[in-house]
PDB file of N, CA and C in Angstrom:
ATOM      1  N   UNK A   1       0.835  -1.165   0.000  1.00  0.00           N
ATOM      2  CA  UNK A   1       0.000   0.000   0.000  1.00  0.00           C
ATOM      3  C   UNK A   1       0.882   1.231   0.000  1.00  0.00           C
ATOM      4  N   UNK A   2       0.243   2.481  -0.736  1.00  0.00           N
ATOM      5  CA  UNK A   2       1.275   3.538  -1.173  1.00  0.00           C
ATOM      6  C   UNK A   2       0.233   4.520  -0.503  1.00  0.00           C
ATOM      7  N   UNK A   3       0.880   5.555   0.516  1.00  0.00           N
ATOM      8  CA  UNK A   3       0.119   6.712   1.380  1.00  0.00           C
ATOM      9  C   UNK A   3       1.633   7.712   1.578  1.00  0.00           C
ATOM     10  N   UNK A   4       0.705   8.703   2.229  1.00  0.00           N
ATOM     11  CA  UNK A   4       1.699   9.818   2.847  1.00  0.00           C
ATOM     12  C   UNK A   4       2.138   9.580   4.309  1.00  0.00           C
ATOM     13  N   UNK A   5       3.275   9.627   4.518  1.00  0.00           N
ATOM     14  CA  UNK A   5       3.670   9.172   6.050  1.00  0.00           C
ATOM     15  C   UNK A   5       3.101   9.595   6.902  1.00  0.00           C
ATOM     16  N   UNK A   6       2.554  11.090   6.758  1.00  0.00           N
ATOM     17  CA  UNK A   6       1.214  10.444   7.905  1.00  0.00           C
ATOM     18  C   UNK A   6       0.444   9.768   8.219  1.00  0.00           C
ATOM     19  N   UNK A   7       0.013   9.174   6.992  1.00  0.00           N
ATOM     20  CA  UNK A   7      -1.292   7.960   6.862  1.00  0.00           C
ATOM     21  C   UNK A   7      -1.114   6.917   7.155  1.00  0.00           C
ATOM     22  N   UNK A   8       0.255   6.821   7.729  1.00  0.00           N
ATOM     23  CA  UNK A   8       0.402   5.254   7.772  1.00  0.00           C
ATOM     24  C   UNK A   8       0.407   4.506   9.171  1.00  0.00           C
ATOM     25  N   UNK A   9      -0.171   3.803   9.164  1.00  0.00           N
ATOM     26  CA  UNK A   9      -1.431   3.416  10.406  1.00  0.00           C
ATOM     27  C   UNK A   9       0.088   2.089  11.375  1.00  0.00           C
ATOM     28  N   UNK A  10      -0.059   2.942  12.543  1.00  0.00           N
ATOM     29  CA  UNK A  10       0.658   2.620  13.664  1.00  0.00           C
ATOM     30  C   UNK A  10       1.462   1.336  13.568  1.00  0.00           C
ATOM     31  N   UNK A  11       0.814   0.211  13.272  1.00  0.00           N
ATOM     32  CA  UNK A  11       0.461  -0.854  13.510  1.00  0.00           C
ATOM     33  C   UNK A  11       1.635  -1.470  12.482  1.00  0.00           C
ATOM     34  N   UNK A  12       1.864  -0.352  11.661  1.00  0.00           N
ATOM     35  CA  UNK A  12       2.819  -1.161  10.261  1.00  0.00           C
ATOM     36  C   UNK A  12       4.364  -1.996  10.858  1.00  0.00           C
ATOM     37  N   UNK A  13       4.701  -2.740   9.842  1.00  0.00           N
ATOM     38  CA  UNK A  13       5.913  -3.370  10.634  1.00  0.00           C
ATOM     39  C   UNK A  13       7.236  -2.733   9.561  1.00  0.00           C
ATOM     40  N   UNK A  14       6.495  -2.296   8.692  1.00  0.00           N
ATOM     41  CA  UNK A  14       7.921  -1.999   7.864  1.00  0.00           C
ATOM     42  C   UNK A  14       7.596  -0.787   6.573  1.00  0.00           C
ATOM     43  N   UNK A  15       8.319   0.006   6.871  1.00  0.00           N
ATOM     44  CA  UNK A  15       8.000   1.260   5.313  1.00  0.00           C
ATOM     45  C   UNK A  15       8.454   1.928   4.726  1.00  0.00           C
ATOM     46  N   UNK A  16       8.798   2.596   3.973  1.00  0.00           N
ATOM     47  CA  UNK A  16       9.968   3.345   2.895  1.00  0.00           C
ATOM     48  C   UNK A  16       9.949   4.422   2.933  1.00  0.00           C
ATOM     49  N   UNK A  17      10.558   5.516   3.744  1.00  0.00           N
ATOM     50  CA  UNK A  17      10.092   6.833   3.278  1.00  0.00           C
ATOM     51  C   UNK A  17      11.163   7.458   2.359  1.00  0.00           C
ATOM     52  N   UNK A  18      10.588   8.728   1.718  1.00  0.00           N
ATOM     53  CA  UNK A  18      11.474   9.875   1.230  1.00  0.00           C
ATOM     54  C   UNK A  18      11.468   9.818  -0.256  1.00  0.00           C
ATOM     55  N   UNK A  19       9.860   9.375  -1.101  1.00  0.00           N
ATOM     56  CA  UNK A  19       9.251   8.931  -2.511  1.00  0.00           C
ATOM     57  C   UNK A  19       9.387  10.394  -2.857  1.00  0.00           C
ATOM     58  N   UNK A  20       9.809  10.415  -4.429  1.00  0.00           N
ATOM     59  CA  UNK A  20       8.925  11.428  -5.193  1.00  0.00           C
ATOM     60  C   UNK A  20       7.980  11.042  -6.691  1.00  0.00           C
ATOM     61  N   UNK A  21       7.585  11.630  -6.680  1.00  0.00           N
ATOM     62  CA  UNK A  21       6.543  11.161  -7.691  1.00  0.00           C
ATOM     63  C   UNK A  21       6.408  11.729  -9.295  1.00  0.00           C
ATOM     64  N   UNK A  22       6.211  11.364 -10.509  1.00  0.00           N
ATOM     65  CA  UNK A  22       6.076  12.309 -11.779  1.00  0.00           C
ATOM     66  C   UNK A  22       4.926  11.428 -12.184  1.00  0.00           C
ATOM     67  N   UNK A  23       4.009  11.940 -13.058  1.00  0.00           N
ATOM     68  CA  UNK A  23       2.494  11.577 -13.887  1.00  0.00           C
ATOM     69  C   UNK A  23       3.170  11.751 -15.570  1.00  0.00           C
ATOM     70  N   UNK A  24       2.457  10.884 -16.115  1.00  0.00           N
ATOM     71  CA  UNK A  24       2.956  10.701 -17.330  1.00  0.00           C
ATOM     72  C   UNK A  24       1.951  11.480 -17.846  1.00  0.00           C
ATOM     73  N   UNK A  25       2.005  12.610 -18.769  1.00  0.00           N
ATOM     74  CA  UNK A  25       0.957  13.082 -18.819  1.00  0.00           C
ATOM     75  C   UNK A  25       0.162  13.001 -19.807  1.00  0.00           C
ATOM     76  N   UNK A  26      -0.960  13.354 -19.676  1.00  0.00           N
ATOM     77  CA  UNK A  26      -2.376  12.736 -20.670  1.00  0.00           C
ATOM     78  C   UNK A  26      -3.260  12.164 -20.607  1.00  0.00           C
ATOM     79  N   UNK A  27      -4.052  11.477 -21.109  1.00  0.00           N
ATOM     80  CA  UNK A  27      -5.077  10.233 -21.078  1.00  0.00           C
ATOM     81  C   UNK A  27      -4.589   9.097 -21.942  1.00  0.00           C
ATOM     82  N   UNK A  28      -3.909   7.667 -21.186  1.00  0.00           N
ATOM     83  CA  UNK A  28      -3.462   7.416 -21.737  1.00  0.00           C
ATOM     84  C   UNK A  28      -4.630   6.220 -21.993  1.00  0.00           C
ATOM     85  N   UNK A  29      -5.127   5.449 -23.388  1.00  0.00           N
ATOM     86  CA  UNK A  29      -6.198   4.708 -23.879  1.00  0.00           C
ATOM     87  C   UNK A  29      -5.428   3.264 -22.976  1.00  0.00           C
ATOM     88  N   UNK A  30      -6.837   2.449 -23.533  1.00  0.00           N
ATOM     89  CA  UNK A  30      -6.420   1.196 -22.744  1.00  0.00           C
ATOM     90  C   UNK A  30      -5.597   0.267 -24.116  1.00  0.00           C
ATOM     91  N   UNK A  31      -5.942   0.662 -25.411  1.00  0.00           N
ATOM     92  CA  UNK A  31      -5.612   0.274 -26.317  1.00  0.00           C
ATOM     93  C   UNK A  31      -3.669   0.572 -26.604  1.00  0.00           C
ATOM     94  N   UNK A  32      -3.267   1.346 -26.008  1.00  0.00           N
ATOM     95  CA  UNK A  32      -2.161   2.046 -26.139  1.00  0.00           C
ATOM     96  C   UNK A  32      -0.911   0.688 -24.977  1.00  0.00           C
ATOM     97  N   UNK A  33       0.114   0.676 -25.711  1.00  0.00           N
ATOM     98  CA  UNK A  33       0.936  -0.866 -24.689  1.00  0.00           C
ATOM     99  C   UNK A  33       2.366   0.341 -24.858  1.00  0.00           C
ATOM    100  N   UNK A  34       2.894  -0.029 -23.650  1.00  0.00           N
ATOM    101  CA  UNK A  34       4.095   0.325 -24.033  1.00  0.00           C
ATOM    102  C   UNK A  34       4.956   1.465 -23.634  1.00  0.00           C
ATOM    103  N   UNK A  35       3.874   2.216 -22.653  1.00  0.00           N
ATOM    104  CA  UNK A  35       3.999   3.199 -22.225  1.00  0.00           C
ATOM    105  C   UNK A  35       5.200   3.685 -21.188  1.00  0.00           C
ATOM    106  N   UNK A  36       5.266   2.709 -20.530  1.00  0.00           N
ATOM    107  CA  UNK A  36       5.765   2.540 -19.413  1.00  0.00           C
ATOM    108  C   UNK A  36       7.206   1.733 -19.910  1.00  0.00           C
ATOM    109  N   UNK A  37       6.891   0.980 -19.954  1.00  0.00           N
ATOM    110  CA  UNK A  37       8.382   0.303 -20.551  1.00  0.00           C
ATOM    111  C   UNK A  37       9.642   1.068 -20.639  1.00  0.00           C
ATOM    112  N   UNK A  38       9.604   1.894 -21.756  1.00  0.00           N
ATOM    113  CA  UNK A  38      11.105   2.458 -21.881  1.00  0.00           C
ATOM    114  C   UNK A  38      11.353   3.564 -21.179  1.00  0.00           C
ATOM    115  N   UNK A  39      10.455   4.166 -20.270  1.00  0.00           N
ATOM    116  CA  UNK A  39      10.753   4.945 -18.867  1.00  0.00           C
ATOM    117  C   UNK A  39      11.618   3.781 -18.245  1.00  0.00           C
ATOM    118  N   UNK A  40      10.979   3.045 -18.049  1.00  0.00           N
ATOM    119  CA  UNK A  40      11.443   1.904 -17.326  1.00  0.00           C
ATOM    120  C   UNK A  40      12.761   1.567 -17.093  1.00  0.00           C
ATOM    121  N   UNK A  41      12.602   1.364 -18.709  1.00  0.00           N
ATOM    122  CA  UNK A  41      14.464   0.594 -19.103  1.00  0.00           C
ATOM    123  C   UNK A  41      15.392   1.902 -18.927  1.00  0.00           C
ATOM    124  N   UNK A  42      14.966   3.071 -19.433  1.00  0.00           N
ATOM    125  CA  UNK A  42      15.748   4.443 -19.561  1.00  0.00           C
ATOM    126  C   UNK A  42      16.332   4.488 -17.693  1.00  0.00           C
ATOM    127  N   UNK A  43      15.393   4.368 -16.994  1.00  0.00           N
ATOM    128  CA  UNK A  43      15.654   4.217 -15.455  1.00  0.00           C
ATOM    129  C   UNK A  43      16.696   3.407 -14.911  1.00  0.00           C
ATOM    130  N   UNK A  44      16.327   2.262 -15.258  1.00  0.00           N
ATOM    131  CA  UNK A  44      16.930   0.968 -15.067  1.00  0.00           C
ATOM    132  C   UNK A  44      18.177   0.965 -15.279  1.00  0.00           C
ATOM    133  N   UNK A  45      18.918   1.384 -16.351  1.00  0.00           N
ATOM    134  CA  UNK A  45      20.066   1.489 -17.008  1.00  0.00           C
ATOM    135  C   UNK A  45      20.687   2.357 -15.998  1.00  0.00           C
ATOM    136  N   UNK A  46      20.148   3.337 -15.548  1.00  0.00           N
ATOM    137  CA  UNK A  46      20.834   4.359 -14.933  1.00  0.00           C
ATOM    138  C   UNK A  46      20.934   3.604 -13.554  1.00  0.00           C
ATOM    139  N   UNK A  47      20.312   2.718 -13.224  1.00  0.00           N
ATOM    140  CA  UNK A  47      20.244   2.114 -11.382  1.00  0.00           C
ATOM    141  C   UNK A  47      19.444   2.749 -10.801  1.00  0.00           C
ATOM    142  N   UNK A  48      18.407   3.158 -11.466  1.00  0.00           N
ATOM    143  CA  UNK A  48      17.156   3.930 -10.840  1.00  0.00           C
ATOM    144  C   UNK A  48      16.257   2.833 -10.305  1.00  0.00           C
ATOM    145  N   UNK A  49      15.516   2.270  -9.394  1.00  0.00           N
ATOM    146  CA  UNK A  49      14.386   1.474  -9.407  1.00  0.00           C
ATOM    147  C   UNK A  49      13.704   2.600  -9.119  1.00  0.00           C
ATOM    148  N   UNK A  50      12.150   2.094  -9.818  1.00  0.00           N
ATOM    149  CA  UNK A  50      10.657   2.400  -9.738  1.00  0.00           C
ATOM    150  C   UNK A  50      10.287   2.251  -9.083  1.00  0.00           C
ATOM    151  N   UNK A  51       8.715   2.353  -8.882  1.00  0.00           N
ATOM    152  CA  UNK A  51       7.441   2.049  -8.075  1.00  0.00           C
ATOM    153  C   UNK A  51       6.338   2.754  -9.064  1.00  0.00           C
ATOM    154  N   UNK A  52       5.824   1.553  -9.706  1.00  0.00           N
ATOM    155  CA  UNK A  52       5.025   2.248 -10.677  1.00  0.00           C
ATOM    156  C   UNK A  52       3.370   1.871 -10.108  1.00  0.00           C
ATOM    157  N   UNK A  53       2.886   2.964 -10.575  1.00  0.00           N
ATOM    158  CA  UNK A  53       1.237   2.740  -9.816  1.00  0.00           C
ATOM    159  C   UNK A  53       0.314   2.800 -11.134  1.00  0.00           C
ATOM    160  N   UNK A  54      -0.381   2.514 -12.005  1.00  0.00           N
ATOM    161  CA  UNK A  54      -1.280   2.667 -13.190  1.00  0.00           C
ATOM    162  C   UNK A  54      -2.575   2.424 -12.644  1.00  0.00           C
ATOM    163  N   UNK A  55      -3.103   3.677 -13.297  1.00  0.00           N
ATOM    164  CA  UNK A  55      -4.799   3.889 -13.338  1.00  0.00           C
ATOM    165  C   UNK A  55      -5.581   3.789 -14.777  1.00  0.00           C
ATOM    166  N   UNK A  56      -6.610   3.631 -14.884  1.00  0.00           N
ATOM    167  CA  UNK A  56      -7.217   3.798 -15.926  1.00  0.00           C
ATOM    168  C   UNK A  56      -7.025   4.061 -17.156  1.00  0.00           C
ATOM    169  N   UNK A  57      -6.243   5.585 -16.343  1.00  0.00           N
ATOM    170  CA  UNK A  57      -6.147   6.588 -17.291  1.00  0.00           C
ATOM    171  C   UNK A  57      -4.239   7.010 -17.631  1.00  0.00           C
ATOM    172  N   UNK A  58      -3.772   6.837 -16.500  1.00  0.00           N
ATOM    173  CA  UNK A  58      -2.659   7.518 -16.557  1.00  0.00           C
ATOM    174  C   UNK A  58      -1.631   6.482 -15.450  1.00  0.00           C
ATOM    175  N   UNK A  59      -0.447   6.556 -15.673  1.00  0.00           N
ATOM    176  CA  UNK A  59       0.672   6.124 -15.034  1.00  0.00           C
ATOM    177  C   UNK A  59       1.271   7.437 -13.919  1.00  0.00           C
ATOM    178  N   UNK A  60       1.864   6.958 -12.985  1.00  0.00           N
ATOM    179  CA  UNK A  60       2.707   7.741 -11.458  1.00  0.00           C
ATOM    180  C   UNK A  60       3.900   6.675 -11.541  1.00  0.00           C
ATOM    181  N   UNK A  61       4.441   7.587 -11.552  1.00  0.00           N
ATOM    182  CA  UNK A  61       6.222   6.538 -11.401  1.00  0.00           C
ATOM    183  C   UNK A  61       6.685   7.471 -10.204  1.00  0.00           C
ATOM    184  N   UNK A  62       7.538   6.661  -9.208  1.00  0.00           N
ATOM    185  CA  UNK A  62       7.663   6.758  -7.639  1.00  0.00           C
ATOM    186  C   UNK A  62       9.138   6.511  -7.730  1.00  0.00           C
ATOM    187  N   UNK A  63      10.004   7.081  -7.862  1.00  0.00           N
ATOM    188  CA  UNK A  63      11.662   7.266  -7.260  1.00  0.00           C
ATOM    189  C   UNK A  63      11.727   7.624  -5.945  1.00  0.00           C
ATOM    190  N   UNK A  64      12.756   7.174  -5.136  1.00  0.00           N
ATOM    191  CA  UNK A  64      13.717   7.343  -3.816  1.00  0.00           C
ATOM    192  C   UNK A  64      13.778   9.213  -4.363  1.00  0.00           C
ATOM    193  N   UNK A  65      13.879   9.611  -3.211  1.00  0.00           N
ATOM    194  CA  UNK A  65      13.795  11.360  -3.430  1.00  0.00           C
ATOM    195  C   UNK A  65      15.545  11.942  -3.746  1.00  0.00           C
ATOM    196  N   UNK A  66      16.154  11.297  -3.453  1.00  0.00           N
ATOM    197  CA  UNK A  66      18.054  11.298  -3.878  1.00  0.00           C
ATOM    198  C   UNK A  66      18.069  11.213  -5.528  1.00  0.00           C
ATOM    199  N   UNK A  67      17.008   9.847  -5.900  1.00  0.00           N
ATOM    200  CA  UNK A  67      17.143   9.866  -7.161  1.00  0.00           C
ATOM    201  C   UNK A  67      16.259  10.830  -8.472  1.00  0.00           C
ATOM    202  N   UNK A  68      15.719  11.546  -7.734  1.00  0.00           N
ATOM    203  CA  UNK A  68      14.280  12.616  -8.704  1.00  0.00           C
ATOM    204  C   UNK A  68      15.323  13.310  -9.612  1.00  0.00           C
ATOM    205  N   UNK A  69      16.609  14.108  -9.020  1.00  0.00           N
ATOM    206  CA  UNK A  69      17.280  14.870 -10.220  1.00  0.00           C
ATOM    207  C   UNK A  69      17.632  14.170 -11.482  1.00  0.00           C
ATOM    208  N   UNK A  70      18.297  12.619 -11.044  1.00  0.00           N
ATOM    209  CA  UNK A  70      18.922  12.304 -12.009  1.00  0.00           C
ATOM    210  C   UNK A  70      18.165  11.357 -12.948  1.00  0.00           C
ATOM    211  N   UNK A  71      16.898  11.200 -11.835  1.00  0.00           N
ATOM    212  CA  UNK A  71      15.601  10.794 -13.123  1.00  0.00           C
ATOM    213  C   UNK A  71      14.691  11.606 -13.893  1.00  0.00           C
ATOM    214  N   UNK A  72      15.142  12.995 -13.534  1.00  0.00           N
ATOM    215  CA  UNK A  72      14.494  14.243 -14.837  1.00  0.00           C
ATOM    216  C   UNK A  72      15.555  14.225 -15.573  1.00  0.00           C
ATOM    217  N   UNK A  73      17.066  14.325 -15.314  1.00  0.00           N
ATOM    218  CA  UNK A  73      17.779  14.609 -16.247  1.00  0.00           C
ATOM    219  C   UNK A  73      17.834  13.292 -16.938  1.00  0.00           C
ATOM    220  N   UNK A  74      17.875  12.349 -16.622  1.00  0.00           N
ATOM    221  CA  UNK A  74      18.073  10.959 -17.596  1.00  0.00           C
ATOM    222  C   UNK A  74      16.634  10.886 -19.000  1.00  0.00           C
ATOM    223  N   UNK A  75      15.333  11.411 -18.662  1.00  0.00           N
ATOM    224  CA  UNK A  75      14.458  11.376 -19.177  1.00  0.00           C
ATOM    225  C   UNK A  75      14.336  12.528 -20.152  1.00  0.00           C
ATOM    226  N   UNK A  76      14.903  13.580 -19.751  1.00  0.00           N
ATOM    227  CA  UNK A  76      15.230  15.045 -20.529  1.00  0.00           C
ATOM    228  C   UNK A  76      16.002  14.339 -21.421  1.00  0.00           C
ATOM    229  N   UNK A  77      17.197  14.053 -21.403  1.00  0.00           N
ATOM    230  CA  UNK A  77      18.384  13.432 -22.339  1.00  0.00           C
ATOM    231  C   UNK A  77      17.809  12.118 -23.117  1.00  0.00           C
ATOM    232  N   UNK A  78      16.400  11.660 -22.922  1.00  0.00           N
ATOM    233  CA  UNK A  78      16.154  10.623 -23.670  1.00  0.00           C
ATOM    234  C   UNK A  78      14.617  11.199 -24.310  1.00  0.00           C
ATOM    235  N   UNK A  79      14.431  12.964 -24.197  1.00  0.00           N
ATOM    236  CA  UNK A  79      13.950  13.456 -25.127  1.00  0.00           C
ATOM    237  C   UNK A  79      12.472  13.650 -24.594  1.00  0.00           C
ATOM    238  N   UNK A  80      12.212  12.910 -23.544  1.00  0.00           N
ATOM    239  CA  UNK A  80      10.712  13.584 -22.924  1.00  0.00           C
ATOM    240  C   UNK A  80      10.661  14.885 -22.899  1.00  0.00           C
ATOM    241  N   UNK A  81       9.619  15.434 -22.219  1.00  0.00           N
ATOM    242  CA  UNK A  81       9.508  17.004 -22.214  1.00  0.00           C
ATOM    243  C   UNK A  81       8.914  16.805 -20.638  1.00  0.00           C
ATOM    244  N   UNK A  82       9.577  17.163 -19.956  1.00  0.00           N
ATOM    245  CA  UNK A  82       9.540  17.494 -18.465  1.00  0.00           C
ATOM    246  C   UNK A  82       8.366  19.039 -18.045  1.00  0.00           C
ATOM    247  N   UNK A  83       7.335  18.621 -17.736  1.00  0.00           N
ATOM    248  CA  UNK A  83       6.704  20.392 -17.449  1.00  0.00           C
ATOM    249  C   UNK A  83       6.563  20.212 -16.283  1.00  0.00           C
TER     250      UNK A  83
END
C-alpha cells in the first residue's frame, strides 16, 4: 500500500520513506501498450528502481527522493519534455 507518512497506520511493521513522484501526462487509452516500458528501461540502465502505480487513465512513477534529479535529467536526455 502507497500513502503519505502520515497515513500510515501505527500498527505497520515496515515502510519506505522519502518517494517522489512524476504523472505521465495525458489520457493514456487502454488500447495504447508500451507506455511505461522504456521509462522503465531508460531508469533501469541508470540504477534507478521504480514504483510504478497505473490507473485507468494515466501512469505515477515513484523514485527514492536522492534519485528525482537524475531521473528528470536521464528522461530530458532521452527526449521527454519534463513540465
Amino acid at each position: 500500500m502507497a500513502c503519505t507518512a502520515d497515513m500510515v497506520p501505527s500498527q505497520t511493521l515496515e515502510r519506505s520513506d522519502g518517494w517522489r513522484a512524476f504523472r505521465i501526462q495525458g489520457i493514456l487509452d487502454f488500447s495504447l501498450i508500451g507506455i511505461l516500458a522504456p521509462i522503465a528501461t531508460i531508469l533501469a540502465n541508470k540504477g534507478i528502481g521504480i514504483f510504478a502505480v497505473s490507473t485507468y487513465n494515466t501512469d505515477y512513477v515513484l523514485t527514492k527522493a536522492e534519485d528525482f534529479p537524475a531521473v528528470l535529467d536521464a528522461l530530458d536526455k532521452s527526449g521527454y519534455t519534463i513540465i
